[in-house]
Protein backbone atom coordinates (compact mmCIF):
# COMPACT_ATOMS: atom_id res chain seq x y z
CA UNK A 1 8.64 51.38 -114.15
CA UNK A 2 5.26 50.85 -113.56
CA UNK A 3 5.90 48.77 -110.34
CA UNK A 4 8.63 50.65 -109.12
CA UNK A 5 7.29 52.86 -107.17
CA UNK A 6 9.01 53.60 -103.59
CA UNK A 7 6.42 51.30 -102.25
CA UNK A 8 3.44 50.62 -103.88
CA UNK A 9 0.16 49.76 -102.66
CA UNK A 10 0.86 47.61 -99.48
CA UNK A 11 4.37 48.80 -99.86
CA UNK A 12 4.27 52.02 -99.08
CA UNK A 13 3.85 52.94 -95.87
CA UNK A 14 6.26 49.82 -94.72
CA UNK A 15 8.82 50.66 -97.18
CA UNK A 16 9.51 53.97 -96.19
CA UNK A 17 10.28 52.93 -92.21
CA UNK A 18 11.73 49.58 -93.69
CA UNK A 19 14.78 51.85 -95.04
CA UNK A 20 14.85 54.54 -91.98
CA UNK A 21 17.02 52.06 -89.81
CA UNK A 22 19.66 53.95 -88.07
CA UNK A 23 23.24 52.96 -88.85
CA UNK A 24 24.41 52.71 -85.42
CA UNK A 25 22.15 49.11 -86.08
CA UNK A 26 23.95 48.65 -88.89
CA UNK A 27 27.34 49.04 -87.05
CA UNK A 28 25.99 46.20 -84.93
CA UNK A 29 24.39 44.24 -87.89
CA UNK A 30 27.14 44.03 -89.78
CA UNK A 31 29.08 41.95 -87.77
CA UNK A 32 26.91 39.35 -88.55
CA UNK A 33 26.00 40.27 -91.98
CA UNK A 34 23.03 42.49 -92.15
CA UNK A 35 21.16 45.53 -94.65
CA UNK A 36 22.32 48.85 -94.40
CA UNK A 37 19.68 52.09 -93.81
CA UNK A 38 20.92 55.29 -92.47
CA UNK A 39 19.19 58.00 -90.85
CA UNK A 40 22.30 60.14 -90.28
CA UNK A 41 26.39 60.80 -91.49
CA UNK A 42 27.98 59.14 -88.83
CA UNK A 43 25.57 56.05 -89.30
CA UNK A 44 26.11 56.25 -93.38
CA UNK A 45 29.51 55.52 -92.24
CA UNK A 46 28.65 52.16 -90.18
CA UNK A 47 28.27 49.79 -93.07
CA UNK A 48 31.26 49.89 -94.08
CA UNK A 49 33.48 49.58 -91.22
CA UNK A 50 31.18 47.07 -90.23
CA UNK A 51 32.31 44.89 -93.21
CA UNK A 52 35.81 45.66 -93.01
CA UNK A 53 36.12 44.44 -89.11
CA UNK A 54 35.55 40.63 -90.55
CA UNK A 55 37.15 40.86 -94.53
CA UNK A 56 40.63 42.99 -95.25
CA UNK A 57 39.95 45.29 -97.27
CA UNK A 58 42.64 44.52 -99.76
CA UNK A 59 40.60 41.21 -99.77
CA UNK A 60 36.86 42.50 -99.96
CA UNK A 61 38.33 44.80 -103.08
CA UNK A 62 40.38 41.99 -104.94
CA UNK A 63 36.77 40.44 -105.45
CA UNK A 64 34.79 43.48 -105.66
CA UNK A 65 35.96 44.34 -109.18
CA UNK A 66 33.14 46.88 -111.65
CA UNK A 67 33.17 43.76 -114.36
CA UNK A 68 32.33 41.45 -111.25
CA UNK A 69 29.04 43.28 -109.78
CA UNK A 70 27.89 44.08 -113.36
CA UNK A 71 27.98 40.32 -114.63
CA UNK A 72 26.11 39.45 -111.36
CA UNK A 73 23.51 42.03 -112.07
CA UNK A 74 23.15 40.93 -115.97
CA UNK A 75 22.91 37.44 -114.57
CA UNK A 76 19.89 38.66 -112.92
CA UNK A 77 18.14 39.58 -116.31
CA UNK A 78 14.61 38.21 -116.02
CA UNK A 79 14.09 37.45 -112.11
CA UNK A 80 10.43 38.56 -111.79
CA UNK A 81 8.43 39.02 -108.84
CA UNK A 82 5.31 36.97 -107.98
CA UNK A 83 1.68 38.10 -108.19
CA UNK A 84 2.14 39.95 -105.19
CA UNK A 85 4.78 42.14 -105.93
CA UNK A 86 7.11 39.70 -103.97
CA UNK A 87 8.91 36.52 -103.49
CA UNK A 88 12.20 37.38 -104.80
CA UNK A 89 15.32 35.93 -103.79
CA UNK A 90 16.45 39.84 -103.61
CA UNK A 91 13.37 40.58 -100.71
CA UNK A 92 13.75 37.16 -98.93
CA UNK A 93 17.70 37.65 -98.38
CA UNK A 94 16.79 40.98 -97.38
CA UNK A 95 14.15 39.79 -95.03
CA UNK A 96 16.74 37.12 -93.50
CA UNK A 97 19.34 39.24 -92.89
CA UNK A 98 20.34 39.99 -89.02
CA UNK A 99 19.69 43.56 -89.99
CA UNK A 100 15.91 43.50 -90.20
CA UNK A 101 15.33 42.95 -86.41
CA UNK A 102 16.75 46.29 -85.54
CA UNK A 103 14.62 47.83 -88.44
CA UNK A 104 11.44 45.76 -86.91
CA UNK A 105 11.99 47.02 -83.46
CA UNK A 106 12.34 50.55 -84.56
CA UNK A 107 9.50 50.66 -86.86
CA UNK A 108 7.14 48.00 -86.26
CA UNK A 109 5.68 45.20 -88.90
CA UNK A 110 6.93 41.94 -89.40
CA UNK A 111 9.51 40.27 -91.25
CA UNK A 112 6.97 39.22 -93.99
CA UNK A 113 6.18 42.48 -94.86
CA UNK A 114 9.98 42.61 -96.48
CA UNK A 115 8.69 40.15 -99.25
CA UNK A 116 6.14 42.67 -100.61
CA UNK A 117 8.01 45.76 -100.69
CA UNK A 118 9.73 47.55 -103.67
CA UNK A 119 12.60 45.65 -104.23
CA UNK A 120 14.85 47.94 -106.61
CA UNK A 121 17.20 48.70 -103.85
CA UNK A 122 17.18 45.48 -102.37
CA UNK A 123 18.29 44.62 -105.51
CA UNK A 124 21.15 46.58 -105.77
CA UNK A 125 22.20 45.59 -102.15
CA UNK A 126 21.93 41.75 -103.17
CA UNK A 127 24.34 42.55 -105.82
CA UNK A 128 26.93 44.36 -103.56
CA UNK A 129 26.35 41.45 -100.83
CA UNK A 130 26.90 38.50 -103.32
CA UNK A 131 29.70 40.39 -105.47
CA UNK A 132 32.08 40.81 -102.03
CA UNK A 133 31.28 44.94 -102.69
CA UNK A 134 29.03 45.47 -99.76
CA UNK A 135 30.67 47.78 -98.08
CA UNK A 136 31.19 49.93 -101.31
CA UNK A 137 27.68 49.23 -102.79
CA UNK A 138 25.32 49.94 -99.13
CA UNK A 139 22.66 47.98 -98.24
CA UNK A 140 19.30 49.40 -97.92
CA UNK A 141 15.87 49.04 -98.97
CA UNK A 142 15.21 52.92 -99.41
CA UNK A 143 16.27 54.35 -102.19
CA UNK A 144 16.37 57.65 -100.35
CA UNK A 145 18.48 57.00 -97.36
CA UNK A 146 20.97 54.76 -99.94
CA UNK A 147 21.95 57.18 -101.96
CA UNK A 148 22.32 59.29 -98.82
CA UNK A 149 24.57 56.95 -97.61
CA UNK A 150 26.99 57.56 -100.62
CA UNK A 151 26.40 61.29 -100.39
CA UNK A 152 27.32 60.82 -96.62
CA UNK A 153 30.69 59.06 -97.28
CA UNK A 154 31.88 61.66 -100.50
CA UNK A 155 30.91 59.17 -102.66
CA UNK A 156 28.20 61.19 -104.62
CA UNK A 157 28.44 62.52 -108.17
CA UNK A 158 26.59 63.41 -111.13
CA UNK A 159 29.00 61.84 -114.32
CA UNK A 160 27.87 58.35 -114.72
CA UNK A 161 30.32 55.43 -114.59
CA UNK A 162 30.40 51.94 -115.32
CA UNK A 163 29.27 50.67 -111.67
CA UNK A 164 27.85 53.12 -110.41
CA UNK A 165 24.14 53.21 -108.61
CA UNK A 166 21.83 55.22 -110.23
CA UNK A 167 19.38 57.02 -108.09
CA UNK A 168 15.94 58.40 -110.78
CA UNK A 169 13.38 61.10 -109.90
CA UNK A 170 11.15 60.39 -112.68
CA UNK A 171 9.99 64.23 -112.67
CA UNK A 172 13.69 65.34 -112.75
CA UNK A 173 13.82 66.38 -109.43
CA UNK A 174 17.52 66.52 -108.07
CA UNK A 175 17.04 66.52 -104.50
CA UNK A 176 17.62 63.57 -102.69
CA UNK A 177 14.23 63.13 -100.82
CA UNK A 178 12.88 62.76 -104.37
CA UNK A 179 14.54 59.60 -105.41
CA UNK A 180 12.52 56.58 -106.69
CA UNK A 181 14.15 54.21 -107.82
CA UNK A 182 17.99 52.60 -108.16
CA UNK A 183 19.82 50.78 -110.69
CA UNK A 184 23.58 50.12 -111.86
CA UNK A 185 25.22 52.04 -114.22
CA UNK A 186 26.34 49.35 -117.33
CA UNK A 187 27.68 52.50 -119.61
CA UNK A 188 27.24 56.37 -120.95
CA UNK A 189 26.12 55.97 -123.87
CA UNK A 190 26.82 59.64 -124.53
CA UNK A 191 23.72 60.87 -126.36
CA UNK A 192 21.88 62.04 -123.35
CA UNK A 193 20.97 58.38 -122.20
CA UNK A 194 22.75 55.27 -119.79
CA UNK A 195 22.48 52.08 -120.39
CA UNK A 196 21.19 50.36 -117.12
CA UNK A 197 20.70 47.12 -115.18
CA UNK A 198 17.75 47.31 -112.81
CA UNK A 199 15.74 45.46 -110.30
CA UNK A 200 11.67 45.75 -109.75
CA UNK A 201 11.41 47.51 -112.87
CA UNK A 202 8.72 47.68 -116.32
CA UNK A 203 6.64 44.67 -115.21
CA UNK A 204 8.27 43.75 -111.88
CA UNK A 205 11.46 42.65 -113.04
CA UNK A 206 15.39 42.64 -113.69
CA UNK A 207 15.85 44.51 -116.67
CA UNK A 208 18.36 46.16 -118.57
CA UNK A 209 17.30 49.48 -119.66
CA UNK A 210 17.92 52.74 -121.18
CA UNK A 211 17.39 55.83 -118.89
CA UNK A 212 17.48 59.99 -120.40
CA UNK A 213 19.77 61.47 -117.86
CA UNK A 214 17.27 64.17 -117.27
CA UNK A 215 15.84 61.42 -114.73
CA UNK A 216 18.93 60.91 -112.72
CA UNK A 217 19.19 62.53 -109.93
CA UNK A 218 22.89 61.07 -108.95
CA UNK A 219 25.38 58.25 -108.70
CA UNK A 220 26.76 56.78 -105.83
CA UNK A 221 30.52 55.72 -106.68
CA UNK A 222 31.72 52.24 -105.01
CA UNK A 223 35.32 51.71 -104.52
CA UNK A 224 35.84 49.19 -106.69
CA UNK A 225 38.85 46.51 -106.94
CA UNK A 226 41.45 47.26 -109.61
């Protein structure tokens, strides 16, 4: 995951405020569609409710179904960012969405820097946006403050499921502030290794991988639809 670094090069310092946004914004954000970023419990919280003010939630979890988000993340297989470590339709919805004034405002930049930043958890967020699981999945672009989001709302586990996000400390760290990198769970494969589906991974890429569980440091568990 040579390219999957937090934020690389001109991605890192960006990429860390890029996923600080409170969730009080996203409270607000989500009313009109927006990213997710948390800084504390009560904001974890936002997201959802935000999404569940405009869809049922009956209705947001007859389409958010495990077999649903996965086959939108294997359709994914082989998106690859540009020279730049950009230009993915992942980073540009990101970039778009309502959400990324309130991050701007809090942490300066400019709505282009979105397109060169690592993309793994915008990624997974595109997925849960386009799949009708947003308010399950989160929305972020920090691996860090996602998968505090799910630890935030009790949905934070170490058994890996079908569907579940993967948060990886590459030096088998299991504290949070550690993370690097996010990916959905496709199976256990029950030898000590999952079989994953991944954004801005190997070269830049959606891949499907194979990951030693010594490397996770969680799973976040949407509520999926029956």
């Amino acid at each position: 995951m040579a390219k999957s670094h937090l934020f690389r090069a001109t991605k890192s310092t960006f990429a860390h405020a890029v996923l600080g946004v409170s969730v009080a914004a996203a409270a607000l954000a989500g009313q009109s569609a927006a990213h997710a970023d948390t800084t504390t419990a009560h904001a974890a919280a936002a997201p959802a409710h935000a999404a569940a003010k405009s869809h049922p939630e009956s209705e947001i979890k007859a389409k958010a179904t495990v077999s649903r988000v996965l086959a939108l993340a294997k359709a994914q297989v082989g998106t690859t960012e540009n020279a730049y470590g950009g230009g993915t339709k992942f980073q540009k919805w990101y970039m778009n969405s309502p959400r990324a004034l309130e991050t701007l405002r809090r942490d300066g930049g400019t709505r282009a820097d979105y397109l060169n930043a690592a993309w793994c958890s915008m990624f997974v967020s595109w997925v849960g946006d386009q799949s009708g699981a947003r308010s399950m999945v989160g929305w972020d672009a920090y691996t860090v403050e996602h998968a505090k989001w799910f630890a935030h709302n009790n949905h934070w586990g170490t058994t890996p499921k079908p569907g579940a996000v993967v948060f990886f400390s590459w030096g088998g760290s299991k504290s949070l502030d550690d993370i690097e990198h996010v990916g959905f769970v496709v199976k256990d494969n029950h030898d000590g290794t999952i079989s994953t589906i991944e954004g801005n991974t190997g070269n830049g890429s959606v891949q499907q991988r194979v990951r030693p569980t010594s490397q996770v440091v969680g799973y976040g568990y949407p509520s999926y639809g029956a």
